[in-house]
C-alpha atoms as a PDB file:
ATOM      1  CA  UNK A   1    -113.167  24.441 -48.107  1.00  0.00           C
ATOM      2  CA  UNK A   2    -111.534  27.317 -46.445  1.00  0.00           C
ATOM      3  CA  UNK A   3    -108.106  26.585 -48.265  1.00  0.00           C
ATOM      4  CA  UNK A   4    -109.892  25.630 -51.404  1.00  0.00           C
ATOM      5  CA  UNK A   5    -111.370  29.213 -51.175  1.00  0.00           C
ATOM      6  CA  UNK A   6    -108.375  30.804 -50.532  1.00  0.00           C
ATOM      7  CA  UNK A   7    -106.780  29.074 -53.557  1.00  0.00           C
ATOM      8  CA  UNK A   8    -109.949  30.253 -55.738  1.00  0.00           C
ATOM      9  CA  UNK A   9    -109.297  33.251 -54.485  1.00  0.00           C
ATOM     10  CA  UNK A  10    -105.635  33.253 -55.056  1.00  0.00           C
ATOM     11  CA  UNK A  11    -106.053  31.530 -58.645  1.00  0.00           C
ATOM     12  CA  UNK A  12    -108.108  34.079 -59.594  1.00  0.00           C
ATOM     13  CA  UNK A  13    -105.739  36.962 -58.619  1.00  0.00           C
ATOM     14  CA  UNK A  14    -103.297  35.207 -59.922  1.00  0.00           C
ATOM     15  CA  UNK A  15    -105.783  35.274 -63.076  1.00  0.00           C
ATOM     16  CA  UNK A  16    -106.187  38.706 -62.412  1.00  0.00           C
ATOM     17  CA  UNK A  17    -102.838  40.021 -62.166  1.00  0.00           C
ATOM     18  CA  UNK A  18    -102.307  37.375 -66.081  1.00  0.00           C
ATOM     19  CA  UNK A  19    -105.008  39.633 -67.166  1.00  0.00           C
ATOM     20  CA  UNK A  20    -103.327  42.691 -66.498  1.00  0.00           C
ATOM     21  CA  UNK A  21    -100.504  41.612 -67.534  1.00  0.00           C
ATOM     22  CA  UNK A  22    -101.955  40.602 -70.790  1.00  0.00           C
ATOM     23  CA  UNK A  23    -103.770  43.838 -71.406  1.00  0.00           C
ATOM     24  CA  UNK A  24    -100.072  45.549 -70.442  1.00  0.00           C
ATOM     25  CA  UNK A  25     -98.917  43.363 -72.844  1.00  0.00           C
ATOM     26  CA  UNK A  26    -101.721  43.988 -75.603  1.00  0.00           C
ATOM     27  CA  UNK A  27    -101.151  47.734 -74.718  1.00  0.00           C
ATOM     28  CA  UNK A  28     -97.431  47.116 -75.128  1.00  0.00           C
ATOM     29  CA  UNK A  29     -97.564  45.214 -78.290  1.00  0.00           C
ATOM     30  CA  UNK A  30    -100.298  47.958 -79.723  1.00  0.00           C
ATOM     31  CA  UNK A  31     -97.743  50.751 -78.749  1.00  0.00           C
ATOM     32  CA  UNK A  32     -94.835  48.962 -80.878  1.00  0.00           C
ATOM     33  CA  UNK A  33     -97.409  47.915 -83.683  1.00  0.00           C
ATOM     34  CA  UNK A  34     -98.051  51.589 -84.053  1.00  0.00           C
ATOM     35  CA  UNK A  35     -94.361  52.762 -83.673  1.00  0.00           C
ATOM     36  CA  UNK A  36     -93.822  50.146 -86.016  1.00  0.00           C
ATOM     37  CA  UNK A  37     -96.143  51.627 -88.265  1.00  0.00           C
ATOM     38  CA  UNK A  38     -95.041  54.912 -87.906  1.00  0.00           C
ATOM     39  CA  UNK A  39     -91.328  53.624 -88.553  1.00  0.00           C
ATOM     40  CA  UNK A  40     -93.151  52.049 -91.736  1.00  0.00           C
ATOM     41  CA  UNK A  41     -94.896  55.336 -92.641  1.00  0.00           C
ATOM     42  CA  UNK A  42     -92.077  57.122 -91.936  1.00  0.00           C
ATOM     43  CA  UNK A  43     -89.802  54.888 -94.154  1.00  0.00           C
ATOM     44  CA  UNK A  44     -91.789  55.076 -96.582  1.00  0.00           C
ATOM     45  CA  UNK A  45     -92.264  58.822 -96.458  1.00  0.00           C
ATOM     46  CA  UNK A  46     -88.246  58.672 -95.964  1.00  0.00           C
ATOM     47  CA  UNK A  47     -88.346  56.450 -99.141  1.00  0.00           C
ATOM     48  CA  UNK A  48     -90.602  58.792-100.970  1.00  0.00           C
ATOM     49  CA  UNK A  49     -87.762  61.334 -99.779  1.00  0.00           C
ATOM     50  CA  UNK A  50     -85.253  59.742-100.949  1.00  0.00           C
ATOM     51  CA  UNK A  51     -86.574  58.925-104.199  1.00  0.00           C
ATOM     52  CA  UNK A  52     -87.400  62.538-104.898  1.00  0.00           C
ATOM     53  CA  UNK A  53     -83.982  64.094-103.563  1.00  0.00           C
ATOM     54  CA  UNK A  54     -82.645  60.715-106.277  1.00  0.00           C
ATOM     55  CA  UNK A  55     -84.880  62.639-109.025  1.00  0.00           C
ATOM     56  CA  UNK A  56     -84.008  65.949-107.694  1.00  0.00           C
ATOM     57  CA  UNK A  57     -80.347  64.981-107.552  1.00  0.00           C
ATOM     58  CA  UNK A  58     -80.587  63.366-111.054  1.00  0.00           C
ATOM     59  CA  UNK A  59     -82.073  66.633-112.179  1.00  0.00           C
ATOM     60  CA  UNK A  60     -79.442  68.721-110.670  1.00  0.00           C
ATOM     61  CA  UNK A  61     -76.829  66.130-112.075  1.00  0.00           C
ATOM     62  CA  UNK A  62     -78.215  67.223-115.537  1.00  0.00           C
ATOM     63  CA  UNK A  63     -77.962  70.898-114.825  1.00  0.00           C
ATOM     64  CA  UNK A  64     -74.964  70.540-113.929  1.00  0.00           C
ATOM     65  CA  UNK A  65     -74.154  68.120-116.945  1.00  0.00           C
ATOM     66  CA  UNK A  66     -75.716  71.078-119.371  1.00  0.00           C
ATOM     67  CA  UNK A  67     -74.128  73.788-117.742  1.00  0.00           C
ATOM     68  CA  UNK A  68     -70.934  71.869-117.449  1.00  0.00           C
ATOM     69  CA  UNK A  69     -71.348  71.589-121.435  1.00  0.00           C
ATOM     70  CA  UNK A  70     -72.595  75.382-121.699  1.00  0.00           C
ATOM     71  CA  UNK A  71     -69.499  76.022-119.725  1.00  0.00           C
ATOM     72  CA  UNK A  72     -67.056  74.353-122.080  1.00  0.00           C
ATOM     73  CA  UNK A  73     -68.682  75.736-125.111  1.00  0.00           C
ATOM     74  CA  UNK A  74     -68.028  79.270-123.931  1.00  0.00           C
ATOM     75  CA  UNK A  75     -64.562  78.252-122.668  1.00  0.00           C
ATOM     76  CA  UNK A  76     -64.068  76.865-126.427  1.00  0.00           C
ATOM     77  CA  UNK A  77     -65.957  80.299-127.817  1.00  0.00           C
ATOM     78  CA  UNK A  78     -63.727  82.377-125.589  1.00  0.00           C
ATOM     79  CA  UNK A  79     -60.265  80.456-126.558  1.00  0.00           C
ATOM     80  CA  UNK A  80     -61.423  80.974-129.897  1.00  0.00           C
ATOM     81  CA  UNK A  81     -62.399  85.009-129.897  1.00  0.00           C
ATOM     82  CA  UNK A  82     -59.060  85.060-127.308  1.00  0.00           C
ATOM     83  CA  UNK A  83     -57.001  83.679-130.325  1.00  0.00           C
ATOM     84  CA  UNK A  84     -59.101  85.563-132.671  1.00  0.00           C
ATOM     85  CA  UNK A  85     -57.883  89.181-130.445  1.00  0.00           C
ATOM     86  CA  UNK A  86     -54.616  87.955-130.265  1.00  0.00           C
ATOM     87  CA  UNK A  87     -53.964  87.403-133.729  1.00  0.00           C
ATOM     88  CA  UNK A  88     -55.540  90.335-134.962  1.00  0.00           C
ATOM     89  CA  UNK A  89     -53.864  92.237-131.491  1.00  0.00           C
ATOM     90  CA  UNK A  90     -50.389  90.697-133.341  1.00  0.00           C
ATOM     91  CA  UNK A  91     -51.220  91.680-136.848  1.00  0.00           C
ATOM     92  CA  UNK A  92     -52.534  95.594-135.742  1.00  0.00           C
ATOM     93  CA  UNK A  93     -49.165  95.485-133.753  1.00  0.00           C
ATOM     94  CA  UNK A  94     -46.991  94.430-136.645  1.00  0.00           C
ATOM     95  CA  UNK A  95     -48.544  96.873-138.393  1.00  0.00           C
ATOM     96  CA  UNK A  96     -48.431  99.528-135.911  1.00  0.00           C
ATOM     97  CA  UNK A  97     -44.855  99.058-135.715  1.00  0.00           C
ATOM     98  CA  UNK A  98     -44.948  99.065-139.644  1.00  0.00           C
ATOM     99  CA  UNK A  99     -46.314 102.228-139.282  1.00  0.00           C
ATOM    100  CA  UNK A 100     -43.972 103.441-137.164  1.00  0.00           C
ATOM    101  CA  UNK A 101     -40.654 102.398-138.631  1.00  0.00           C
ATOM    102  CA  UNK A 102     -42.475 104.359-141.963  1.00  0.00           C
ATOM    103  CA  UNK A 103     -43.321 107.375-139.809  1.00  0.00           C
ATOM    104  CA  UNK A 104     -39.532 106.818-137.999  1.00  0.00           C
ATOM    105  CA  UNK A 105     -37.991 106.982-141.709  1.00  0.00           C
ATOM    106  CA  UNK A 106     -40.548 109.609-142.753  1.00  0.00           C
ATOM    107  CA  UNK A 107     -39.315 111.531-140.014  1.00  0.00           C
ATOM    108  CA  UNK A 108     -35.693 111.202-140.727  1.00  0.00           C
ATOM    109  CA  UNK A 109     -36.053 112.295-143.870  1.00  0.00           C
ATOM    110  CA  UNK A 110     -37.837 115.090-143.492  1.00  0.00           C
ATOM    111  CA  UNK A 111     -35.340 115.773-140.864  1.00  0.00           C
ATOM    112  CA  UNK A 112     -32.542 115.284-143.718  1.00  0.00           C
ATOM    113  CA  UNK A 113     -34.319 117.612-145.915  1.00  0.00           C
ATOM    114  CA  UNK A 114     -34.940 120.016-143.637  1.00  0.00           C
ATOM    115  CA  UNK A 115     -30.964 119.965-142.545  1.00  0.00           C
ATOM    116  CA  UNK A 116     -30.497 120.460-146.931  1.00  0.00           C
ATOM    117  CA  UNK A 117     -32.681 122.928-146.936  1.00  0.00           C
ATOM    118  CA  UNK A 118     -31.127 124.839-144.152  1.00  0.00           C
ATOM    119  CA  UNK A 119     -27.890 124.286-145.989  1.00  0.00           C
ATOM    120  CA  UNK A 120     -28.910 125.804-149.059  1.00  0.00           C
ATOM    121  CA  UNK A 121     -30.617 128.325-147.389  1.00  0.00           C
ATOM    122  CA  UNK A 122     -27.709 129.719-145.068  1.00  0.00           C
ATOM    123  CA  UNK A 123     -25.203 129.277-148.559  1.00  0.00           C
ATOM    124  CA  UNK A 124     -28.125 131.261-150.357  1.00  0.00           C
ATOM    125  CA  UNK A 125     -28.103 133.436-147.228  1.00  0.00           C
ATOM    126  CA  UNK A 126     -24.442 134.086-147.898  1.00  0.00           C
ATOM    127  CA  UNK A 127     -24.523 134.555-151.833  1.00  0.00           C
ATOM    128  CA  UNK A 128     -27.100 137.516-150.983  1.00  0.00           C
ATOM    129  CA  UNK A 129     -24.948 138.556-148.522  1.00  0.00           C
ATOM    130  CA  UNK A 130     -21.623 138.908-150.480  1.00  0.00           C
ATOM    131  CA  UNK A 131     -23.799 140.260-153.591  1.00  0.00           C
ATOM    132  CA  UNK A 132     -25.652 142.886-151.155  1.00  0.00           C
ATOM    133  CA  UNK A 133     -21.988 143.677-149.864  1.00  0.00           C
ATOM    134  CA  UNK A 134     -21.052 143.558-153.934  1.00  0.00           C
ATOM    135  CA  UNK A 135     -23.597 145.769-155.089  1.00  0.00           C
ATOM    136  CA  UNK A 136     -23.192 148.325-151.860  1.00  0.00           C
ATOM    137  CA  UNK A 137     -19.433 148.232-152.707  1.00  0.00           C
ATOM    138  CA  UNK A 138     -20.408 148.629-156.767  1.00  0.00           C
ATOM    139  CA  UNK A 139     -23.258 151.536-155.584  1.00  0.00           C
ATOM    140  CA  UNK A 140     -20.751 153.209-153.432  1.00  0.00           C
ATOM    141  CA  UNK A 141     -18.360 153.306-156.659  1.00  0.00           C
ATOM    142  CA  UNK A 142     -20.966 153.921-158.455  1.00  0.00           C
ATOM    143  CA  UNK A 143     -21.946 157.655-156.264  1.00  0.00           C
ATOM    144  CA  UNK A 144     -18.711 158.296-155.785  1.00  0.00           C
ATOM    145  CA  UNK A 145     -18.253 158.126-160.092  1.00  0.00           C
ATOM    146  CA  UNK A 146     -21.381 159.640-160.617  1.00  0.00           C
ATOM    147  CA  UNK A 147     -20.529 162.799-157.901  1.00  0.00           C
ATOM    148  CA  UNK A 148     -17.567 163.705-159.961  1.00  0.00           C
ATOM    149  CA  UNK A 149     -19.587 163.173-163.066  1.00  0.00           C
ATOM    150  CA  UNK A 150     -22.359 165.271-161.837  1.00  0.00           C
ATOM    151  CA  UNK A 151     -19.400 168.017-160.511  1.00  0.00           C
ATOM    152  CA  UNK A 152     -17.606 167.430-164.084  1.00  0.00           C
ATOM    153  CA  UNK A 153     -21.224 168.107-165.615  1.00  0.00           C
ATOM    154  CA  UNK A 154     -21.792 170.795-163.680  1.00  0.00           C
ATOM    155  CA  UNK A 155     -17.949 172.311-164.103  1.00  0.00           C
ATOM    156  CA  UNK A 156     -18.237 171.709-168.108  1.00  0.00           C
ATOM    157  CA  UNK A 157     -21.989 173.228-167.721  1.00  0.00           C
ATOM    158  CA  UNK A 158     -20.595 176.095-166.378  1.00  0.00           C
ATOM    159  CA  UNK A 159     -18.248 176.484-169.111  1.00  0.00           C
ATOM    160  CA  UNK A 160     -20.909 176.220-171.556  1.00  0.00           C
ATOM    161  CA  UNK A 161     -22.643 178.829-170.062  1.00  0.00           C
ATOM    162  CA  UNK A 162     -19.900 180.975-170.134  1.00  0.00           C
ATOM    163  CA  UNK A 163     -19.138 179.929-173.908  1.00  0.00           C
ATOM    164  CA  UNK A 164     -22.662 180.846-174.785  1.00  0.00           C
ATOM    165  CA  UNK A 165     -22.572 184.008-173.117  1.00  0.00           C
ATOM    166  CA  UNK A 166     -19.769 185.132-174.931  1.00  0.00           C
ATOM    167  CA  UNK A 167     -20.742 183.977-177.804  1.00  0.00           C
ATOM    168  CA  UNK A 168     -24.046 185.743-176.937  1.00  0.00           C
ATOM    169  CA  UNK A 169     -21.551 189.169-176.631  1.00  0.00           C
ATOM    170  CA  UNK A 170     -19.832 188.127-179.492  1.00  0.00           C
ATOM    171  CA  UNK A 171     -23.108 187.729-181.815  1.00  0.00           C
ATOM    172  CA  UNK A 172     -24.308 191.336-179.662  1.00  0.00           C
ATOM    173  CA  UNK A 173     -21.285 192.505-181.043  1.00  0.00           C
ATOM    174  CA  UNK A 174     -21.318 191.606-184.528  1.00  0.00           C
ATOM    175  CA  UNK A 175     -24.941 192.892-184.357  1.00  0.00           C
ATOM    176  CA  UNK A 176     -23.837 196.533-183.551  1.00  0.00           C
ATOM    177  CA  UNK A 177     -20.908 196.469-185.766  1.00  0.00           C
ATOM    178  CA  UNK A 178     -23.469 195.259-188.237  1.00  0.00           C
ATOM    179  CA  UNK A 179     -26.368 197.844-187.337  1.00  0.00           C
ATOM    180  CA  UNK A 180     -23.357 200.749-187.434  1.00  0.00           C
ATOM    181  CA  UNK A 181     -22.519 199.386-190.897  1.00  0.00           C
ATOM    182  CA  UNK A 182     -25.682 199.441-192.471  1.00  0.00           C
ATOM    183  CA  UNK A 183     -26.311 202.963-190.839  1.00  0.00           C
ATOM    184  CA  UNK A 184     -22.795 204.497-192.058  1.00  0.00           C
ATOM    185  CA  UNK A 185     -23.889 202.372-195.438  1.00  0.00           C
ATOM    186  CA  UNK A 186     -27.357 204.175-195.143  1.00  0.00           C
ATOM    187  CA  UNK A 187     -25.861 207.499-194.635  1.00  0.00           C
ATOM    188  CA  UNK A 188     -23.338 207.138-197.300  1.00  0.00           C
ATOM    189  CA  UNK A 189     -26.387 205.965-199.820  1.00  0.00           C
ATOM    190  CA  UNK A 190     -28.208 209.211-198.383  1.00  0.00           C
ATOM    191  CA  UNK A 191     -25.357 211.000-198.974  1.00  0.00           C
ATOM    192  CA  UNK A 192     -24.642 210.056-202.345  1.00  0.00           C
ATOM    193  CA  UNK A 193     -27.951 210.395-203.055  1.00  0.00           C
ATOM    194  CA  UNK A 194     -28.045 214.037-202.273  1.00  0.00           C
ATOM    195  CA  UNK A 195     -25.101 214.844-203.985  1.00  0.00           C
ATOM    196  CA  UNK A 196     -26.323 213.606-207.021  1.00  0.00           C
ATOM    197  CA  UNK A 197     -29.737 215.672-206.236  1.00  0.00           C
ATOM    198  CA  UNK A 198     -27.185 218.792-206.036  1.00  0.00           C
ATOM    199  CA  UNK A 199     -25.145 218.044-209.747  1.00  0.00           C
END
């Protein structure tokens, strides 16, 4: 009885220690049920995750899409207003240097003109000169003819003067010689007179 106690006894520490075990076990097995369900939560919130940052990526894969397209379009509106410049860039060039090959020639031939009208200026310059030094040369001749002139003028003036004063004498003169005749003829008619009074 004693050694069927003692294997009561040991049988149910034995039990005892399959208990613990068990509940160890149990404990175990509810630890990895609930890390298994938190590895299934957390998949699934990692799924949710994913499926969003898919969306989101899809989203972003249409921005980019758009933009890549909004991109291109400005590239193509830019190319275009970039050739648009250019050409119009090329044509106000070809016209600016137009313009100034016209100005260029403009310029030359004012230039021309102005070296003709210089010319015709410095020979007009000259024709006064030689007709100033003509006309000085003629004017000098000129005083010089008209001093003796004026001193011939004067000379024959002179001798007018002197004409007319003795003419002036002369018709004095004659005057007198008159006046004495037409006395002495007075006095002889007086005289006649009275000796015609006296027979």
């Amino acid at each position: 009885m004693e050694t069927s106690k003692t294997a009561v006894a040991e049988e149910r520490q034995g039990l005892e220690e399959l208990k613990e075990q068990l509940r160890r076990e149990k404990q175990d097995i509810e630890r990895e049920r609930k890390q298994l369900e938190d590895m299934k939560n957390a998949m699934e919130t990692s799924k949710t995750a994913v499926e969003e940052g898919r969306q989101e990526l899809e989203e972003l894969k249409e921005q980019l899409r758009r933009a890549k397209q909004d991109i291109e379009r400005e590239r193509k509106q830019l190319e275009e207003m970039k050739n648009v410049m250019e050409t119009k860039l090329q044509q106000e060039m070809e016209t600016s240097k137009t313009a100034v090959a016209k100005e260029k020639q403009g310029v030359e031939e004012l230039k021309e003109q102005l070296r003709r009208a210089n010319q015709d200026i410095e020979r007009e310059r000259k024709q006064l000169e030689e007709m100033k030094n003509v006309m000085e040369t003629k004017l000098q001749q000129e005083m010089e003819t008209s001093k003796i002139a004026v001193v011939e003028e004067r000379q024959e003036l002179e001798e007018l003067k002197e004409q007319f004063r003795r003419s002036k004498q002369d018709v004095e003169s004659e005057r007198k010689q008159l006046e004495d005749m037409k006395n002495v003829k007075e006095t002889s008619k007086t005289a006649v007179a009275e000796k015609k009074d006296k027979d």
